[in-house]
N, C-alpha and C. Protein backbone atom coordinates (compact mmCIF):
# COMPACT_ATOMS: atom_id res chain seq x y z
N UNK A 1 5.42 -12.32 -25.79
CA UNK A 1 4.06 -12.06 -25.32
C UNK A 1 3.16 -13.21 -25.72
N UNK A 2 2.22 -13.42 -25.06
CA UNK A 2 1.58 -14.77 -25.17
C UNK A 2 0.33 -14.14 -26.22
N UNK A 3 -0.42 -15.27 -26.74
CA UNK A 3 -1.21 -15.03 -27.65
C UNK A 3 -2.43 -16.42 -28.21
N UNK A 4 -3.12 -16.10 -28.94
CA UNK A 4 -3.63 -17.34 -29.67
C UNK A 4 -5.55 -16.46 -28.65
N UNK A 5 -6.53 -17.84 -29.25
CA UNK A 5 -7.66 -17.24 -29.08
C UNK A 5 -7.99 -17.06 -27.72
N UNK A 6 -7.35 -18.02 -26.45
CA UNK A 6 -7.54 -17.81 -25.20
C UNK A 6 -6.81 -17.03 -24.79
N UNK A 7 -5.49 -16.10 -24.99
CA UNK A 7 -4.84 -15.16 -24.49
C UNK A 7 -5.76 -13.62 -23.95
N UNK A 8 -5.21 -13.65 -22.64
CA UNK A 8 -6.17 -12.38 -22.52
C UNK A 8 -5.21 -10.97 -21.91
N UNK A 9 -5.42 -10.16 -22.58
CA UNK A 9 -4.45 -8.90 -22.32
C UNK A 9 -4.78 -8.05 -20.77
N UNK A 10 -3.06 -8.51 -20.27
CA UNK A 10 -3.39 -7.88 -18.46
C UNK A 10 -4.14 -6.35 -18.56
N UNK A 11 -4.70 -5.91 -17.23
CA UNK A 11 -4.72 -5.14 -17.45
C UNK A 11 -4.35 -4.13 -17.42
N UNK A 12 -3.85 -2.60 -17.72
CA UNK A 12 -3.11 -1.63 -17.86
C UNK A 12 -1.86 -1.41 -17.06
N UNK A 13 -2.47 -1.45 -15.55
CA UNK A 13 -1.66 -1.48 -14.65
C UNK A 13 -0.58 -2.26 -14.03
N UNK A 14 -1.49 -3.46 -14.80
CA UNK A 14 -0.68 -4.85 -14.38
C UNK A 14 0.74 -4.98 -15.64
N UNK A 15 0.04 -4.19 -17.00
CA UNK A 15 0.95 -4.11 -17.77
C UNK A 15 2.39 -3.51 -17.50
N UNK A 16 1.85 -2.10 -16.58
CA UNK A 16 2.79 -0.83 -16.53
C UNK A 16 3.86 -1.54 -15.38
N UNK A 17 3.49 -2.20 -14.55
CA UNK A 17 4.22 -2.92 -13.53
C UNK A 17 3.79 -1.90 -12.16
N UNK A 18 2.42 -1.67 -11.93
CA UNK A 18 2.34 -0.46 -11.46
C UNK A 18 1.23 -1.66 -10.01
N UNK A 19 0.73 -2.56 -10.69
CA UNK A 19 -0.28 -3.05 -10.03
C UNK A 19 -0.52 -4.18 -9.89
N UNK A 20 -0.34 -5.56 -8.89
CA UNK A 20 -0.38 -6.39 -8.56
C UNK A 20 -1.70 -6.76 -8.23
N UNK A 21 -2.62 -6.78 -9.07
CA UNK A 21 -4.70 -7.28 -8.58
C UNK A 21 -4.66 -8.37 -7.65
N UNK A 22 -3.73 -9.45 -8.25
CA UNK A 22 -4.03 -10.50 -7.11
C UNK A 22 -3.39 -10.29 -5.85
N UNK A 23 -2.44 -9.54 -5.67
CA UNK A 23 -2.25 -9.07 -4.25
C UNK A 23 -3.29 -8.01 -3.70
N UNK A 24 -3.20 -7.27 -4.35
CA UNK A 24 -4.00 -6.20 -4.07
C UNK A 24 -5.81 -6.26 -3.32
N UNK A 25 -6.36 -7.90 -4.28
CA UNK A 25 -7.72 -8.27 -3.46
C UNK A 25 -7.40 -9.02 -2.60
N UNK A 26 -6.58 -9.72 -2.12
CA UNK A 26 -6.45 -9.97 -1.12
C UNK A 26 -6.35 -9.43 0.47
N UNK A 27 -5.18 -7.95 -0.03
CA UNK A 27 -5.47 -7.08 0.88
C UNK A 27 -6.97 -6.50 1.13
N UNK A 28 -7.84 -5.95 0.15
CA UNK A 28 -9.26 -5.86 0.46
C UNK A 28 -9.99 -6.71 1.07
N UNK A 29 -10.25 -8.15 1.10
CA UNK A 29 -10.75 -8.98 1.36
C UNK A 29 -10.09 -8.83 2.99
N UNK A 30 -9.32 -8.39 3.26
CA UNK A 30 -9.22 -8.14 5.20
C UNK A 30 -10.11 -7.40 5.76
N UNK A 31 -10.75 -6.47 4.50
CA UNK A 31 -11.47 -5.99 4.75
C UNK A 31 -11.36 -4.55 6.26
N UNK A 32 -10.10 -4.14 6.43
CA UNK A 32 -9.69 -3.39 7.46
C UNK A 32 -8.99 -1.92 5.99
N UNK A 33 -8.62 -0.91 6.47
CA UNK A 33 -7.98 0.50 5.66
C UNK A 33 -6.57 -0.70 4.98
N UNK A 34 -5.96 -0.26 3.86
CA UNK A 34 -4.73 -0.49 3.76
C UNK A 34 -3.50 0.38 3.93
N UNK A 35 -2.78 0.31 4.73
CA UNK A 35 -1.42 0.76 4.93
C UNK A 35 -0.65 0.98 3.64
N UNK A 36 -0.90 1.89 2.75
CA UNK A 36 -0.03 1.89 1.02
C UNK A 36 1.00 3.03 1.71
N UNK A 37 2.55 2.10 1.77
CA UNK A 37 3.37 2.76 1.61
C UNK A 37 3.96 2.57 -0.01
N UNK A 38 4.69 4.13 -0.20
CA UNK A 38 5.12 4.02 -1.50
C UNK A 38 6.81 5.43 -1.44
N UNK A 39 7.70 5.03 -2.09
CA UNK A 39 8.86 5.89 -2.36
C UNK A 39 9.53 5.80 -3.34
N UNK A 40 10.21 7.47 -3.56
CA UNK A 40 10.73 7.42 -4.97
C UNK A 40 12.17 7.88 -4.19
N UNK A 41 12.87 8.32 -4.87
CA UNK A 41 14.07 8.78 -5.05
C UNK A 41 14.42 10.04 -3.89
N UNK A 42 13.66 10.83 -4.29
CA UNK A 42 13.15 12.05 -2.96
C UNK A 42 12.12 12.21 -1.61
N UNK A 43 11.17 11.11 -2.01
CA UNK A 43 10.51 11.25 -1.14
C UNK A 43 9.78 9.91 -0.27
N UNK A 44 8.95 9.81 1.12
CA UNK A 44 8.23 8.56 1.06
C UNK A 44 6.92 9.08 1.13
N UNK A 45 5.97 8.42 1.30
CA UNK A 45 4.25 8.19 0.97
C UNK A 45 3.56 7.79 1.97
N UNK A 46 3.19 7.95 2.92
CA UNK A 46 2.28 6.83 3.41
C UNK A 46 0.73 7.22 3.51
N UNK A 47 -0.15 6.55 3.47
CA UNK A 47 -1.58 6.82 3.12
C UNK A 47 -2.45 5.31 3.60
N UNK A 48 -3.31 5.88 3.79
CA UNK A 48 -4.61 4.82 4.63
C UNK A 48 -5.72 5.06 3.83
N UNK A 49 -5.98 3.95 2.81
CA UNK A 49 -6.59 3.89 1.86
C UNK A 49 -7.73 2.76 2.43
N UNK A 50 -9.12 3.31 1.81
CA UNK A 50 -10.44 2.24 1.94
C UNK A 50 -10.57 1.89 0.34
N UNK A 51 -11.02 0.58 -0.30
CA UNK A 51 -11.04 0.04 -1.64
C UNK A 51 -12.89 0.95 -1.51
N UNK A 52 -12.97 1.50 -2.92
CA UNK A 52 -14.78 1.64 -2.85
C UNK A 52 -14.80 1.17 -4.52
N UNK A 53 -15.78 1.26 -4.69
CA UNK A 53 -16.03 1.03 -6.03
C UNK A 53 -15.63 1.81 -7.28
N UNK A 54 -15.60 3.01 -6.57
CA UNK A 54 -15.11 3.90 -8.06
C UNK A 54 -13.52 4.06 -7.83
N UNK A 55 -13.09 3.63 -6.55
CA UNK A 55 -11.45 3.86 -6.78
C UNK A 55 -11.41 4.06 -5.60
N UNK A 56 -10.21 3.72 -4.56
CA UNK A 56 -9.57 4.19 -2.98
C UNK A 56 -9.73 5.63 -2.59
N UNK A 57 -10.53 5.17 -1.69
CA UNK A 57 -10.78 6.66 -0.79
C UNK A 57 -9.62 6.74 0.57
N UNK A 58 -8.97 7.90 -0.13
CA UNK A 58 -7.63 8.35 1.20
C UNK A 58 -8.19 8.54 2.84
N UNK A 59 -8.43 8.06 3.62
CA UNK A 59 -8.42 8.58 4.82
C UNK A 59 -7.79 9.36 5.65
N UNK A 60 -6.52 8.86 5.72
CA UNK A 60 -5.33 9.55 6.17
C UNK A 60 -3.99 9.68 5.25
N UNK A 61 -3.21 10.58 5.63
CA UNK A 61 -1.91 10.35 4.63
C UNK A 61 -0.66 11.82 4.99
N UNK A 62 0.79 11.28 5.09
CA UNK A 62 1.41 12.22 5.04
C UNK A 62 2.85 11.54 4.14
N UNK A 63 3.25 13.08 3.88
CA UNK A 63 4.26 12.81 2.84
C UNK A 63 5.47 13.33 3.30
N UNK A 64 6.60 12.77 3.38
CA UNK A 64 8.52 13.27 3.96
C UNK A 64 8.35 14.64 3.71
N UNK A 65 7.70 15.49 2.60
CA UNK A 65 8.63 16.82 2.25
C UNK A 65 7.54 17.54 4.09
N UNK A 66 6.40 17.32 3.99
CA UNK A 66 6.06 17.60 5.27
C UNK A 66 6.89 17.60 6.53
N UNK A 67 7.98 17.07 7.03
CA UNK A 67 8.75 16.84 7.89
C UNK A 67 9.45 18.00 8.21
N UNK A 68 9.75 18.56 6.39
CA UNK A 68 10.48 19.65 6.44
C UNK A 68 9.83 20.81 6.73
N UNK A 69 8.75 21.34 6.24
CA UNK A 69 7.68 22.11 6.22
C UNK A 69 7.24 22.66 7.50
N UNK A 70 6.75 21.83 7.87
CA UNK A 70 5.71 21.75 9.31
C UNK A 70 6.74 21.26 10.51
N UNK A 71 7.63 20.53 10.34
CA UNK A 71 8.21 19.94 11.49
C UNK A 71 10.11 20.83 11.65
N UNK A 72 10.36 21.44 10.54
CA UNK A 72 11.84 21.42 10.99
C UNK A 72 12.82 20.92 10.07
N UNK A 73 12.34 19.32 9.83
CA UNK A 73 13.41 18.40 9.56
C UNK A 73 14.31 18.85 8.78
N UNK A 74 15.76 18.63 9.15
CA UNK A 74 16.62 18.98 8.31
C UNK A 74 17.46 17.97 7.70
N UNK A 75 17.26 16.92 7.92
CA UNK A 75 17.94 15.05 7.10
C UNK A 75 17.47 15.33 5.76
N UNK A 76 17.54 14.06 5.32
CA UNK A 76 16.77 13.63 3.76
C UNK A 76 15.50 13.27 3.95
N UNK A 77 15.05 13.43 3.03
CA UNK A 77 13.66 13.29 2.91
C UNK A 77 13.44 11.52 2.34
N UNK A 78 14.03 10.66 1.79
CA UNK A 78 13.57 9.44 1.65
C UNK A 78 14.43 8.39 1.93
N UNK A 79 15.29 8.77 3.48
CA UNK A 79 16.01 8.03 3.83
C UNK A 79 15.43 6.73 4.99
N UNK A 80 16.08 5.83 5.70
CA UNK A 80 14.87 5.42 6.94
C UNK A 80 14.68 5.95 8.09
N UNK A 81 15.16 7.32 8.80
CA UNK A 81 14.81 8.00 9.43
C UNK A 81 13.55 8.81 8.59
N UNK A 82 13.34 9.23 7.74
CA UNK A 82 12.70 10.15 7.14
C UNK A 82 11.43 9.10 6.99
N UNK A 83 11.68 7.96 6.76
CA UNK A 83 10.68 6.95 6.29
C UNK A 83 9.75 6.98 7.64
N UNK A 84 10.26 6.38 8.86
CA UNK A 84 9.70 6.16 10.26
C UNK A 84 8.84 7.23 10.65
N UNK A 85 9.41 8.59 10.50
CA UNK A 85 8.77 10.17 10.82
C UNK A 85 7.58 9.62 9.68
N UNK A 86 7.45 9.87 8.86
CA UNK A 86 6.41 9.75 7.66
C UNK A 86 5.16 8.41 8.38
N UNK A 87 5.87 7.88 8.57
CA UNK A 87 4.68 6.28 9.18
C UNK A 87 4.18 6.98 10.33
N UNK A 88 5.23 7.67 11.29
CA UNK A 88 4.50 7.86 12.72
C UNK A 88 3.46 8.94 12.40
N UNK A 89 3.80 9.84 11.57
CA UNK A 89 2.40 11.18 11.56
C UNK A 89 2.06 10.79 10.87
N UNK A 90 1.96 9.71 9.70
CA UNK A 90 0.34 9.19 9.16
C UNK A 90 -0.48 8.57 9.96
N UNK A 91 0.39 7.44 10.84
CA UNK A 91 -0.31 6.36 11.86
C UNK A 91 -0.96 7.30 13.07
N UNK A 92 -0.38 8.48 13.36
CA UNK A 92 -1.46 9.30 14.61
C UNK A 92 -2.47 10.43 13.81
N UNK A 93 -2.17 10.37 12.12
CA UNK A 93 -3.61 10.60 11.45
C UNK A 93 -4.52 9.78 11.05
N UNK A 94 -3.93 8.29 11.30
CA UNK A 94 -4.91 7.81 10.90
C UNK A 94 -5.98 7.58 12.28
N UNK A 95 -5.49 7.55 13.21
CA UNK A 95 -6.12 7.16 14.50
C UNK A 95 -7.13 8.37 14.48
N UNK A 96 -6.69 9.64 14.40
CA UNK A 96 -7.28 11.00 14.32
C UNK A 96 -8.78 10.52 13.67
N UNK A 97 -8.61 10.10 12.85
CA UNK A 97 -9.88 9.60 11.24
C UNK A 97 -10.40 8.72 12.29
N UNK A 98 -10.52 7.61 13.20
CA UNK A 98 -11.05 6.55 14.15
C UNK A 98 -10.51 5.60 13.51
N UNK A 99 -9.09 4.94 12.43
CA UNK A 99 -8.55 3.92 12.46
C UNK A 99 -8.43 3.04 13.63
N UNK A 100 -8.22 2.07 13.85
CA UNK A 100 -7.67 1.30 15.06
C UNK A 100 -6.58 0.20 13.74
N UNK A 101 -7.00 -0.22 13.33
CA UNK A 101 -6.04 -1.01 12.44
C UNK A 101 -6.10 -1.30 11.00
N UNK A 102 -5.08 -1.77 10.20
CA UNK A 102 -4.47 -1.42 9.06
C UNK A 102 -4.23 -2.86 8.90
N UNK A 103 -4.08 -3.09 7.47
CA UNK A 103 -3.21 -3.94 6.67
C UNK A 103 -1.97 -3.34 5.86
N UNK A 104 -1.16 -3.93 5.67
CA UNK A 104 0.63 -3.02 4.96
C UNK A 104 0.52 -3.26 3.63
N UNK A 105 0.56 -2.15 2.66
CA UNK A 105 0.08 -2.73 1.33
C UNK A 105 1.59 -2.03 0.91
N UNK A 106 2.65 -2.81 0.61
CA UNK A 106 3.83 -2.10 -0.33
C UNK A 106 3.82 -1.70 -1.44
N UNK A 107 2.92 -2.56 -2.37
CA UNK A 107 2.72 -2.93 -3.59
C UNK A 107 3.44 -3.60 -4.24
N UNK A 108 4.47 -3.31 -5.36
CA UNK A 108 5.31 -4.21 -6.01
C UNK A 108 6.76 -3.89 -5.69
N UNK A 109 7.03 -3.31 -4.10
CA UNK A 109 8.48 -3.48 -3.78
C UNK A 109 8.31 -4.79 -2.97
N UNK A 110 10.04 -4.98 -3.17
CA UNK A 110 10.44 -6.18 -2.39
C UNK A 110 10.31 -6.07 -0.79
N UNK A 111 9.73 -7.11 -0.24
CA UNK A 111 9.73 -7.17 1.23
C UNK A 111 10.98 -7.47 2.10
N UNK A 112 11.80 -6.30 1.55
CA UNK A 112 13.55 -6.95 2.23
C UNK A 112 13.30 -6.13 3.78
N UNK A 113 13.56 -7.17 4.65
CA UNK A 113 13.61 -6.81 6.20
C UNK A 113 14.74 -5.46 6.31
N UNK A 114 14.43 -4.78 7.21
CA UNK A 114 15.20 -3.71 7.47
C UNK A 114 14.72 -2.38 6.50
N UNK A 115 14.27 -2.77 5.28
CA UNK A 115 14.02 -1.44 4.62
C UNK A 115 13.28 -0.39 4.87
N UNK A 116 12.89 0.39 4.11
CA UNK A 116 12.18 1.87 4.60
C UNK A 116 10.91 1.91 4.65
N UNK A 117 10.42 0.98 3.70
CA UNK A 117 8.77 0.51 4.49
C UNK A 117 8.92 0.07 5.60
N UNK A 118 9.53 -0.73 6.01
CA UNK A 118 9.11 -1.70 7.39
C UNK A 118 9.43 -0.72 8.12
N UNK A 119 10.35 0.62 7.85
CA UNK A 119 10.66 1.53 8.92
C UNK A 119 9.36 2.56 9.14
N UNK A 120 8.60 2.51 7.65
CA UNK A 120 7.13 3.53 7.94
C UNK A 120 6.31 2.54 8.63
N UNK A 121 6.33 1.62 8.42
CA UNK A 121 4.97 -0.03 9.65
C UNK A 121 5.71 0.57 11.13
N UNK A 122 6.88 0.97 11.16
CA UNK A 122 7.20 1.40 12.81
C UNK A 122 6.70 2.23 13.18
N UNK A 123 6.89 2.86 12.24
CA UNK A 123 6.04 4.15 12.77
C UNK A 123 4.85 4.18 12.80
N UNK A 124 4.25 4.17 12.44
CA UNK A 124 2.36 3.50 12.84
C UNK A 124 2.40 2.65 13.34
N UNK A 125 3.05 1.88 14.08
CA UNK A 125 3.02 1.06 14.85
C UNK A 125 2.98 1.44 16.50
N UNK A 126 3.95 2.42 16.25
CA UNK A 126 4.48 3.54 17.54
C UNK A 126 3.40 4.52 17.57
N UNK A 127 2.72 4.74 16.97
CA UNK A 127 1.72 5.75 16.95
C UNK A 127 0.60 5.18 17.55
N UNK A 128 0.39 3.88 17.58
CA UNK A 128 -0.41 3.02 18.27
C UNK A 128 -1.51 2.15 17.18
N UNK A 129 -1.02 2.25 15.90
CA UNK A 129 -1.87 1.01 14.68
C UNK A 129 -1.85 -0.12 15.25
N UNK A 130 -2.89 -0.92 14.86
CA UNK A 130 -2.51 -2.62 15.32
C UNK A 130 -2.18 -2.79 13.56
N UNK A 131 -0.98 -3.25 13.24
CA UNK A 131 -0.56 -3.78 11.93
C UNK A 131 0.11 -5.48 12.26
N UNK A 132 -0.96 -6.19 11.25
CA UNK A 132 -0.23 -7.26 11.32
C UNK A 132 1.36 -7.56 10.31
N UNK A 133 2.64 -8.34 11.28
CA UNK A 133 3.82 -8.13 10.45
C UNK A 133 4.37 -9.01 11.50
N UNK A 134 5.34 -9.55 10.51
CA UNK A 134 6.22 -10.58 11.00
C UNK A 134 7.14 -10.32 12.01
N UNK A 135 8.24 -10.89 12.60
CA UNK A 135 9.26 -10.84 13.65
C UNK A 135 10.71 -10.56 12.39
N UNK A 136 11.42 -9.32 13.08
CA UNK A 136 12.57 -9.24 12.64
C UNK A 136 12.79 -8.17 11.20
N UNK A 137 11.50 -8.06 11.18
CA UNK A 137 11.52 -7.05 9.71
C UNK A 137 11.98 -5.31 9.81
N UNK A 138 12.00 -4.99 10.89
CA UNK A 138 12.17 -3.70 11.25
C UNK A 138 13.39 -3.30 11.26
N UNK A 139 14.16 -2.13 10.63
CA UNK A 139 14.94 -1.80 10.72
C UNK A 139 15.83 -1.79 12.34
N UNK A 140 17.19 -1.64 12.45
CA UNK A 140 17.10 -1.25 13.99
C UNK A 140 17.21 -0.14 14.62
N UNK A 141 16.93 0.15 16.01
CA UNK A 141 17.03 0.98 16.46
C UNK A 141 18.17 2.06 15.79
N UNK A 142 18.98 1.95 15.91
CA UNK A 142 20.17 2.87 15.30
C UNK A 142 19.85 3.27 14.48
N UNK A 143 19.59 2.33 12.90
CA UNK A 143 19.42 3.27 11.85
C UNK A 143 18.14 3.69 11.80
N UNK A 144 16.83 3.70 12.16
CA UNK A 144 15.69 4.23 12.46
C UNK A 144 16.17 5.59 12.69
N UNK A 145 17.36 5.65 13.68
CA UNK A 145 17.19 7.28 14.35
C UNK A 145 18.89 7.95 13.56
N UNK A 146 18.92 7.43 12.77
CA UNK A 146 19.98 8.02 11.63
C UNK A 146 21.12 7.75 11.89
N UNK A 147 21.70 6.73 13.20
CA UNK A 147 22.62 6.64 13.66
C UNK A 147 24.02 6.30 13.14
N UNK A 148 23.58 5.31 11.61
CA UNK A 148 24.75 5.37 10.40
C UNK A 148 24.75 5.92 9.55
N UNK A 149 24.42 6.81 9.60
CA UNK A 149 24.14 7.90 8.67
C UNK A 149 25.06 8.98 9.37
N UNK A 150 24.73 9.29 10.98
CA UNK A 150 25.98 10.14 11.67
C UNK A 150 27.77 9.82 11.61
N UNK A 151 27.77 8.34 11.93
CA UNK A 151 28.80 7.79 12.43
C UNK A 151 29.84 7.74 10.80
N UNK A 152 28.74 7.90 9.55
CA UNK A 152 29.58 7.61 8.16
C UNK A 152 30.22 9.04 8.30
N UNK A 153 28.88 10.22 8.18
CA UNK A 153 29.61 11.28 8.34
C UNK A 153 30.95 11.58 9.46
N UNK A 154 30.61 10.88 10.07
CA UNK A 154 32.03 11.67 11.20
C UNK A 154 33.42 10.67 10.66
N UNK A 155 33.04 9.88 10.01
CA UNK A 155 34.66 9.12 9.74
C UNK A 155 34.71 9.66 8.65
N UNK A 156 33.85 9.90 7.41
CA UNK A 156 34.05 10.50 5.96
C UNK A 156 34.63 12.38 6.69
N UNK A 157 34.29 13.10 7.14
CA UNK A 157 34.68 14.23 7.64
C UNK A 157 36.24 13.82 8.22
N UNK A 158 36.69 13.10 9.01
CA UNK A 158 38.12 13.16 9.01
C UNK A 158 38.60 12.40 8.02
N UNK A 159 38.08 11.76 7.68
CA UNK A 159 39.23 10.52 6.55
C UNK A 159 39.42 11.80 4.62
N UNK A 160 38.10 12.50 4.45
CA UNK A 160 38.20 12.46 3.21
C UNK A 160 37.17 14.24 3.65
N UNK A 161 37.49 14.94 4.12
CA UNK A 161 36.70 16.52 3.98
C UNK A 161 36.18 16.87 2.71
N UNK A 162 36.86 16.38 1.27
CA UNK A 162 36.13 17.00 0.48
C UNK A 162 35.08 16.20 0.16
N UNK A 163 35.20 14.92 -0.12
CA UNK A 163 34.31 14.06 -0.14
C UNK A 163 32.85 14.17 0.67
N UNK A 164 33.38 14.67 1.78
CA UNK A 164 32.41 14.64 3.22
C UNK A 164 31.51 15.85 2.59
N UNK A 165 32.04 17.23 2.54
CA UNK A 165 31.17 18.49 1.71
C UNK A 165 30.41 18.00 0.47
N UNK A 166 30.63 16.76 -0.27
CA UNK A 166 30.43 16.61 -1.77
C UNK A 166 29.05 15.50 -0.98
N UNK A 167 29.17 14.88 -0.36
CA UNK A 167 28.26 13.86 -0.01
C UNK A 167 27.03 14.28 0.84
N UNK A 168 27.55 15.04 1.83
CA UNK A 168 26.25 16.03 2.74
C UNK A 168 26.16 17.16 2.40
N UNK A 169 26.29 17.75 0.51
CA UNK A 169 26.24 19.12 0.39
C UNK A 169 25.14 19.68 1.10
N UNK A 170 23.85 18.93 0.64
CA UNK A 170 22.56 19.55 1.07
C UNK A 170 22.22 19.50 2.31
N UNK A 171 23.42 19.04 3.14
CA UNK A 171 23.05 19.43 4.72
C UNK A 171 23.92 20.27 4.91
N UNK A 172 24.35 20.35 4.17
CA UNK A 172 25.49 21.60 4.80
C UNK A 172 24.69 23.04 4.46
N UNK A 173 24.34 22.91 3.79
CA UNK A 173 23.50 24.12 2.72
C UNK A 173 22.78 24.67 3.75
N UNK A 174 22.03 23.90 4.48
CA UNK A 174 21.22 23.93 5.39
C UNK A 174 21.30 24.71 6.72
N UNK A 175 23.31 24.66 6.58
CA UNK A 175 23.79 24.97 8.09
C UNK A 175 23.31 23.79 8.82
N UNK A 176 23.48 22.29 8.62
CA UNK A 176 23.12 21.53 9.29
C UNK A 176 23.99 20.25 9.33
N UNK A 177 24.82 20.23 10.78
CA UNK A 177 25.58 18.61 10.25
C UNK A 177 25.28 17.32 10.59
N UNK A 178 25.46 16.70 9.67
CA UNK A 178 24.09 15.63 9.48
C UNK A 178 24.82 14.54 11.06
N UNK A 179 26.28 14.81 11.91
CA UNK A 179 26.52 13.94 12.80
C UNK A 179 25.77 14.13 13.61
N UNK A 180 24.65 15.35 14.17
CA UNK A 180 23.52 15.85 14.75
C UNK A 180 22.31 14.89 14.34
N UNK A 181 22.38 14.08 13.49
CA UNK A 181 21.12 13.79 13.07
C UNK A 181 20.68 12.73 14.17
N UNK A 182 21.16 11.89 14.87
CA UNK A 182 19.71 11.12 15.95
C UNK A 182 19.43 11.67 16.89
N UNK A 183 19.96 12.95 17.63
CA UNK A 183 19.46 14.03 18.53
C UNK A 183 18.08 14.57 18.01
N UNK A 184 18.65 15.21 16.59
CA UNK A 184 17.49 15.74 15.63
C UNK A 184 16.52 15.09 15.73
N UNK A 185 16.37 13.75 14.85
CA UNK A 185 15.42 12.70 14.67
C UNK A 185 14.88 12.76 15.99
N UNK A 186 15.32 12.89 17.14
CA UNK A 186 14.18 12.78 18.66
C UNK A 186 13.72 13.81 18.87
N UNK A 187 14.53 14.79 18.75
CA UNK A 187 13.37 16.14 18.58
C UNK A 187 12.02 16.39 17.44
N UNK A 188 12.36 15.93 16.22
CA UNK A 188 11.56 15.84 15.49
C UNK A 188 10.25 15.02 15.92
N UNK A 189 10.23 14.05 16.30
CA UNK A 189 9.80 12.31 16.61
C UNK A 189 8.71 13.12 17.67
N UNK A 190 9.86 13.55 18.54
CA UNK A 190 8.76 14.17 19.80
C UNK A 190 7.87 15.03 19.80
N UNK A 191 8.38 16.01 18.65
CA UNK A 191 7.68 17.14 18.25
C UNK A 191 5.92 16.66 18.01
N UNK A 192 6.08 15.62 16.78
CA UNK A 192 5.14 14.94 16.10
C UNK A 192 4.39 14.26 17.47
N UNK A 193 4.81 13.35 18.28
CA UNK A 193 4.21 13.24 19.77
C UNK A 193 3.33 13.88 20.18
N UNK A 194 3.80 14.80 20.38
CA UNK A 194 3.57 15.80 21.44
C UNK A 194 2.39 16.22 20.90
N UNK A 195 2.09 16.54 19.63
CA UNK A 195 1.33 17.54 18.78
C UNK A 195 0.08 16.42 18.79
N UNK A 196 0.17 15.52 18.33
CA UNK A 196 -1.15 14.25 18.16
C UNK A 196 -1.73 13.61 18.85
N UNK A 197 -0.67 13.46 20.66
CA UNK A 197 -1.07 13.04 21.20
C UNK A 197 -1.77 13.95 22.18
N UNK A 198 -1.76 15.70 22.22
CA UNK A 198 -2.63 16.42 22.43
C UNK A 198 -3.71 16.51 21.64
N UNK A 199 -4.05 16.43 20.39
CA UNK A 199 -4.89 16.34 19.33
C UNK A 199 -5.95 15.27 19.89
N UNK A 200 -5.43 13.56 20.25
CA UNK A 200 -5.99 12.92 20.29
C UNK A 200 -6.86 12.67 21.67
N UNK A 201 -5.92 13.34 22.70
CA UNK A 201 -6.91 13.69 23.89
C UNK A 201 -8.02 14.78 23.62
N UNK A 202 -8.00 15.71 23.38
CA UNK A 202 -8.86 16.61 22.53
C UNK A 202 -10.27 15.97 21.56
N UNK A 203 -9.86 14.94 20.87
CA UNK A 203 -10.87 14.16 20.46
C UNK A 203 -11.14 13.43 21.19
N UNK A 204 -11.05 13.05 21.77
CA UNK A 204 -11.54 12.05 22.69
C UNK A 204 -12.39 12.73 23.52
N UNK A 205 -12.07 14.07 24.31
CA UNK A 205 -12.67 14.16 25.60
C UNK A 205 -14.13 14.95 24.83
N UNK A 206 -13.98 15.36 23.41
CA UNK A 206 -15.04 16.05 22.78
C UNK A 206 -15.71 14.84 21.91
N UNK A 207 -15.18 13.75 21.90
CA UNK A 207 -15.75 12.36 21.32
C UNK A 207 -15.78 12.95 19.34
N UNK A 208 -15.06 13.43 18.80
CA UNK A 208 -15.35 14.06 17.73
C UNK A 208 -13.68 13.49 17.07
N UNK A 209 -13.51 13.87 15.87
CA UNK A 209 -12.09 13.65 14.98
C UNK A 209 -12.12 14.72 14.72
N UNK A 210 -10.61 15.27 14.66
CA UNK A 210 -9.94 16.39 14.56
C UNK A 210 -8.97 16.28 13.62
N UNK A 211 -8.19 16.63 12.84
CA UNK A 211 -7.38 16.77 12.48
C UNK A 211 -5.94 17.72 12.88
C-alpha cells in the first residue's frame, strides 16, 4: 500500500473494487441515463440510472427472476438468453419513462465480446435504445436464443443420461426440457413485445408514460 505525506486513501468503493470514479465520470459527462448492467451467479440487473447529487436516480429497471414471475420463463435466470430478455424489458421500460438513449455502464466487468452484457445492450437495443457500441461485440444469434445450451443438452441426454438429469436438474424439476429452450426464448421475447409495444402505443396516443 502506498504511503508517505502525499499518499491519499481511495475512496471506499474504489477500495472494495466495487467502483471505478474515473470511468464512472466519464460516463456522466455524456450526460444521457446510464445503461448499468450488473450479474451475479443467479441473476442479471439491468437499470437506467440518472447521476444527481445525492446518489443515481433509477428510472427504469428489470431483473431475470422477473422473467420467471411475470413472463413464464423456464431457462436460467443468469445465462445469455436470460441476459437479452432482461435488456429487452428494461430497454421498452426505459422508453416507457421517455428514454430515447443510453450510455452502457458495466462497471468493473471485463468487456469480453459475446458476453452477457453485450447480450443485455441487445436487448435494448431491440427494444429500440439508441446505445452507442462497437461492431462484433454481441453475442450470436444462436446463443442469444439458447441454441447451445439445447444442442449440449441433446448430445449430453444420449451420450451420458445421468449426467444430463445432474446438469439440467432444475429444468427438469420444472417439467421442462431445456432442448425446448429457443422455441421458449421466442415465445417469451414475444410475449415481452407484444405487452410494451401495446403499452407504448397507448402512451403515445394519450401522450402520457405508462408503465
Amino acid at each position: 500500500m502506498g504511503h508517505g505525506p502525499r499518499y491519499r486513501v481511495p475512496w471506499r468503493r474504489r477500495r472494495e473494487g466495487k467502483t471505478n470514479y474515473y470511468k464512472r465520470l466519464k460516463l456522466i459527462l455524456s450526460g444521457k441515463p446510464r445503461m448499468v448492467v450488473r450479474r451475479s451467479l443467479k441473476y442479471v440487473i439491468v437499470q437506467f440510472a440518472e447521476a444527481q447529487l445525492n446518489g443515481d436516480k433509477i428510472l427504469a429497471a428489470a431483473h431475470s427472476r422477473e422473467l420467471v414471475k411475470k413472463y413464464g420463463w423456464q431457462g436460467g435466470t443468469s445465462n445469455t438468453p436470460a441476459a437479452y430478455l432482461t435488456g429487452l424489458l428494461a430497454g421498452y421500460r426505459a422508453r416507457l419513462a421517455g428514454i430515447e438513449e443510453a450510455v452502457l455502464d458495466i462497471g468493473l466487468a471485463d468487456p469480453v465480446p459475446g458476453s452477457r452484457v453485450f447480450a443485455a445492450l441487445k436487448g435494448a437495443l431491440d427494444a429500440g435504445l439508441k446505445i452507442p457500441h462497437g461492431e462484433g461485440i454481441f453475442p450470436s444469434e444462436e446463443r442469444i436464443k439458447g441454441e447451445h445450451i439445447a444442442l449440449w443438452a441433446e448430445e449430453l441426454a444420449e451420450k451420458d443420461p445421468e449426467k444430463y438429469k445432474r446438469q439440467f436438474s432444475k429444468y427438469l424439476e420444472r417439467g421442462f426440457k431445456p432442448e425446448a429452450l429457443p422455441s421458449h426464448f421466442e415465445e417469451v421475447a414475444e410475449k415481452i413485445r407484444r405487452e410494451y409495444e401495446i403499452k407504448l402505443a397507448r402512451a403515445s396516443a394519450t401522450g402520457g408514460v405508462e408503465e
